[in-house]
Protein backbone atom coordinates (compact mmCIF):
# COMPACT_ATOMS: atom_id res chain seq x y z
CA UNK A 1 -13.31 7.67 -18.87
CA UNK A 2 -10.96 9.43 -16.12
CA UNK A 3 -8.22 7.44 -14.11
CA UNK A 4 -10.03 9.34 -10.80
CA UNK A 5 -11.87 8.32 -7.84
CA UNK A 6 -14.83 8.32 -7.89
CA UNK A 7 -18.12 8.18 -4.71
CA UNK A 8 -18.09 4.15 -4.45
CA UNK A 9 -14.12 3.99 -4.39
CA UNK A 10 -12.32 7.17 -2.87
CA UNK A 11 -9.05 6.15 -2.92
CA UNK A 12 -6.84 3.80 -5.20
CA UNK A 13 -5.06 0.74 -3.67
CA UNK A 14 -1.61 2.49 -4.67
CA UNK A 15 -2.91 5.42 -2.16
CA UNK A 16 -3.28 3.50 1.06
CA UNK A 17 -0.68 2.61 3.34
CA UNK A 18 0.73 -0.73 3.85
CA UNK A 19 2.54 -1.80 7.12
CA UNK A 20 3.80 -4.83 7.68
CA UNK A 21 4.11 -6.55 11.40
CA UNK A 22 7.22 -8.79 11.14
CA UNK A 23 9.89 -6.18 11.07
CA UNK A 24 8.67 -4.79 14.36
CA UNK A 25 8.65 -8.04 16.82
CA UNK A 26 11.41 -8.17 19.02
CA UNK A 27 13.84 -11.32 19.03
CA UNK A 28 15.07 -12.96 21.82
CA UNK A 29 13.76 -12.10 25.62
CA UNK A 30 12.38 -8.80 24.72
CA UNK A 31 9.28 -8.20 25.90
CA UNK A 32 8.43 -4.41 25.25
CA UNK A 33 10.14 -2.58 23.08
CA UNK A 34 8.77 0.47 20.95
CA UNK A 35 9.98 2.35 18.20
CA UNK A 36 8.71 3.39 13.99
CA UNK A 37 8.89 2.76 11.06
CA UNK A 38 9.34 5.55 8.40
CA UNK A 39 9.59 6.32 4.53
CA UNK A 40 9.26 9.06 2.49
CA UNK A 41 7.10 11.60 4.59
CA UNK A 42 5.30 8.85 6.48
CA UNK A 43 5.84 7.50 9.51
CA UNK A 44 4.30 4.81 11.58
CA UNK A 45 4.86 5.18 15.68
CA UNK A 46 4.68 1.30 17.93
CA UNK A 47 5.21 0.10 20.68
CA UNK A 48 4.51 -3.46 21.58
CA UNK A 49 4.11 -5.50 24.34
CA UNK A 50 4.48 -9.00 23.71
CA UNK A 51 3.43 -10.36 27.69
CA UNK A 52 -0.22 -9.24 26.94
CA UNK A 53 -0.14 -9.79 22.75
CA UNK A 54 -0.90 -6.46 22.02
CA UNK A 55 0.64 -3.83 19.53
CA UNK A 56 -0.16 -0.20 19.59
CA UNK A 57 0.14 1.79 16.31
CA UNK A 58 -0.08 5.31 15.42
CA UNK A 59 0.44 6.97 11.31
CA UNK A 60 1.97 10.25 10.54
CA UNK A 61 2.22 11.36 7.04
CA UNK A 62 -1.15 11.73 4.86
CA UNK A 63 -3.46 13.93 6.80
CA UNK A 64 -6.75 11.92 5.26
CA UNK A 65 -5.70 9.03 6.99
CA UNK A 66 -5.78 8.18 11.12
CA UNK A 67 -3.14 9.74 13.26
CA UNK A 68 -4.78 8.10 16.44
CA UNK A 69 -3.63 5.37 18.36
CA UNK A 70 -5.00 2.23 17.73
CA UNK A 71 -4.17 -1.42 18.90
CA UNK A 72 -3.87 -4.85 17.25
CA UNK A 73 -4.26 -7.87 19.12
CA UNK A 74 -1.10 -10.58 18.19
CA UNK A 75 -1.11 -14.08 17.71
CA UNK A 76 1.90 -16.50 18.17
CA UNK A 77 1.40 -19.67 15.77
CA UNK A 78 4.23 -22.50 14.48
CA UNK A 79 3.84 -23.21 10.69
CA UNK A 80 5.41 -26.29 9.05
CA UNK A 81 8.45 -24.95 7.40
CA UNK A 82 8.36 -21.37 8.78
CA UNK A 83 8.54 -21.95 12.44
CA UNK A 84 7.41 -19.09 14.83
CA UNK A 85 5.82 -16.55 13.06
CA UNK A 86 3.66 -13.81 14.61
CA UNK A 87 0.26 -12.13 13.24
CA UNK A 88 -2.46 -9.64 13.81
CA UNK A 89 -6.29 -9.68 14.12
CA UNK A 90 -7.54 -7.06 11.86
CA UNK A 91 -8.94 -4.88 14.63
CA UNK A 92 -12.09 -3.75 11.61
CA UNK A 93 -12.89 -7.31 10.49
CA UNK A 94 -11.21 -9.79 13.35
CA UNK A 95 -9.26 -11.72 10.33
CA UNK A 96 -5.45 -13.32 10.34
CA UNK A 97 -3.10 -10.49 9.27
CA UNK A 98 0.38 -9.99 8.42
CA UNK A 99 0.04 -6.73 7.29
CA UNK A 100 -2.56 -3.93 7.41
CA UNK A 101 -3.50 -1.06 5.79
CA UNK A 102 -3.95 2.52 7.90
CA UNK A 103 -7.62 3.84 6.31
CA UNK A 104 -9.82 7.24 7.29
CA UNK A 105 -10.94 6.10 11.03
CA UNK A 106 -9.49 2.50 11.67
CA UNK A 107 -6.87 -0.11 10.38
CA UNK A 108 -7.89 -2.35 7.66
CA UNK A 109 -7.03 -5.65 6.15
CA UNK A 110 -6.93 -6.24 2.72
CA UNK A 111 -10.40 -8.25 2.89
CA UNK A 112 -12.40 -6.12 4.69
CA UNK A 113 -10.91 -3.13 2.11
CA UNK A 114 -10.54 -4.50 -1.08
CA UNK A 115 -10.21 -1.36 -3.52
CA UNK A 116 -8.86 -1.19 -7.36
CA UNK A 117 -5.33 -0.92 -8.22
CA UNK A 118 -4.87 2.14 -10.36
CA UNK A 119 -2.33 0.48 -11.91
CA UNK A 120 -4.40 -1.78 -13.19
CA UNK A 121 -6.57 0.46 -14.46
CA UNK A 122 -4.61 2.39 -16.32
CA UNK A 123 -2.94 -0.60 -18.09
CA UNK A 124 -6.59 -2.05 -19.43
CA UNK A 125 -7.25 1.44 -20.17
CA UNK A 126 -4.32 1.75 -22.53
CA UNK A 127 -3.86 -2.03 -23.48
CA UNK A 128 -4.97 -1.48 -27.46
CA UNK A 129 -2.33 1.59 -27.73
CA UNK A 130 0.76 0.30 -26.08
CA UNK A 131 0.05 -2.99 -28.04
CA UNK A 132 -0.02 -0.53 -31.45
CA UNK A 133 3.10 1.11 -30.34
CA UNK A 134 4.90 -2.42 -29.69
CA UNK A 135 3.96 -3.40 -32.86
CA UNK A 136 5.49 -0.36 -34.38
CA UNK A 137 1.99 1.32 -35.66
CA UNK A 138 2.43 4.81 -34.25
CA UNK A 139 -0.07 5.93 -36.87
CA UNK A 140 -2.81 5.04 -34.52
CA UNK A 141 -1.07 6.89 -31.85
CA UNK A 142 -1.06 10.34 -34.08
CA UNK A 143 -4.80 9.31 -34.41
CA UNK A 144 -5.63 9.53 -31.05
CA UNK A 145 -3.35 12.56 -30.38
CA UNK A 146 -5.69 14.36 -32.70
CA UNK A 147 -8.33 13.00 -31.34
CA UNK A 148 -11.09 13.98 -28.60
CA UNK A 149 -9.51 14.75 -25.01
CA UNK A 150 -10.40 10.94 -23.99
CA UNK A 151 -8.56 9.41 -26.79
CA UNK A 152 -5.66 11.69 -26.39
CA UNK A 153 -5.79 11.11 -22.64
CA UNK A 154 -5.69 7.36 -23.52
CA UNK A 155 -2.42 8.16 -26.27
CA UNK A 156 -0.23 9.72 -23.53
CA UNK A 157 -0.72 7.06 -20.73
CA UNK A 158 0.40 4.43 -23.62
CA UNK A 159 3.40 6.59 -24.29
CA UNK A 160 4.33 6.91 -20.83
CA UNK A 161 3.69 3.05 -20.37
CA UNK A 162 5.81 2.28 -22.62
CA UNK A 163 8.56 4.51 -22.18
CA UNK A 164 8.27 6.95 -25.16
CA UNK A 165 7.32 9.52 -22.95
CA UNK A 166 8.30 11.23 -19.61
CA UNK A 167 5.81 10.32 -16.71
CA UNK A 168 2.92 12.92 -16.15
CA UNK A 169 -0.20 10.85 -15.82
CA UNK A 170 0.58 7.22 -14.56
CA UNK A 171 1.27 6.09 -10.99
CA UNK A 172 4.23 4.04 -9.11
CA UNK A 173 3.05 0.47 -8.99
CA UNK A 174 4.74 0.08 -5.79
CA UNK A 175 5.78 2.26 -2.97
CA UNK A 176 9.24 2.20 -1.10
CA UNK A 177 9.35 -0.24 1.52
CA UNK A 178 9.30 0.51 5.29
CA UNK A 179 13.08 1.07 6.97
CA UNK A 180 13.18 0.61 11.06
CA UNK A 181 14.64 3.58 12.03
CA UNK A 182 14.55 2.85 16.08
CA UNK A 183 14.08 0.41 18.90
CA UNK A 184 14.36 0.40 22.57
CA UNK A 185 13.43 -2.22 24.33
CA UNK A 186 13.11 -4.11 28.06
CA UNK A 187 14.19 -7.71 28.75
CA UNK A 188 12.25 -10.38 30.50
């Protein structure tokens, strides 16, 4: 058993960008204002122009993913408790968004692209080990080390896991979040 992708799932849900649409509406009488959004070799390019509802988006960063530009269609709603709060339509799948997800050709939502969380996956797949290695019974770790390449595979990703060894094989469960790096704007 491999922690790769595989035909049905090319990516893991760690892999995929994640944007978020709050941090770049304008407050007050702004109407257009553009701008991006960076971290850590990525980049995300906007400009929006709240008069028409419409926000244009463009990645930079992971060549697999689009670097066109692409629009999503806002909506302006009043919830109980929150008070104005602004979301997309998923320009794939036409759903209520807060965030989307930059994919191969278009941007996603996180119905209309639900995909496995490596992290996940790796944690079932060493759940029995790092419980053995809680527990104190590293003679089932030396087991597995001596093992075939699955089970030894399997031994490391518990020792990482669980802190007895240096990371090699496991992912980030999160990434960094998304810092604002510009805006310029025109008044209504």
């Amino acid at each position: 058993m491999r922690l790769s992708q595989t035909k049905t799932q090319p990516y893991w849900k760690e892999e995929i960008p994640v944007v978020p649409i709050k941090p770049m509406i304008p407050y007050g009488t702004i109407w257009r204002q553009d701008g991006y959004l960076s971290r850590a070799g990525e980049k995300v390019d906007y400009i929006i122009r709240l008069d028409i509802y419409l926000l244009w988006v463009r990645y930079r960063g992971d060549p697999r993913f689009t670097s066109r530009w692409q629009s999503i269609i806002l909506n302006r709603r009043w919830r109980l408790g929150q008070g104005d709060v602004w979301t997309g339509c998923c320009p794939f799948c036409s759903s209520s968004i807060q965030e989307f997800r930059v994919f191969e050709r278009t941007l996603r939502c996180n119905r209309c692209l639900p995909l496995t969380s490596r992290w996940r996956y790796q944690g079932e797949f060493s759940y029995k080990l790092r419980k053995e290695i809680r527990a104190g019974h590293l003679s089932e770790v030396a087991k597995a080390l001596r093992g075939p390449p699955q089970e030894v595979f399997r031994a490391m990703l518990a020792m990482e896991l669980t802190g007895l060894a240096p990371i090699r094989f496991s992912s980030v469960k999160t990434q960094p979040p998304w810092e604002l790096k510009k805006r310029r704007g025109k008044r209504g």
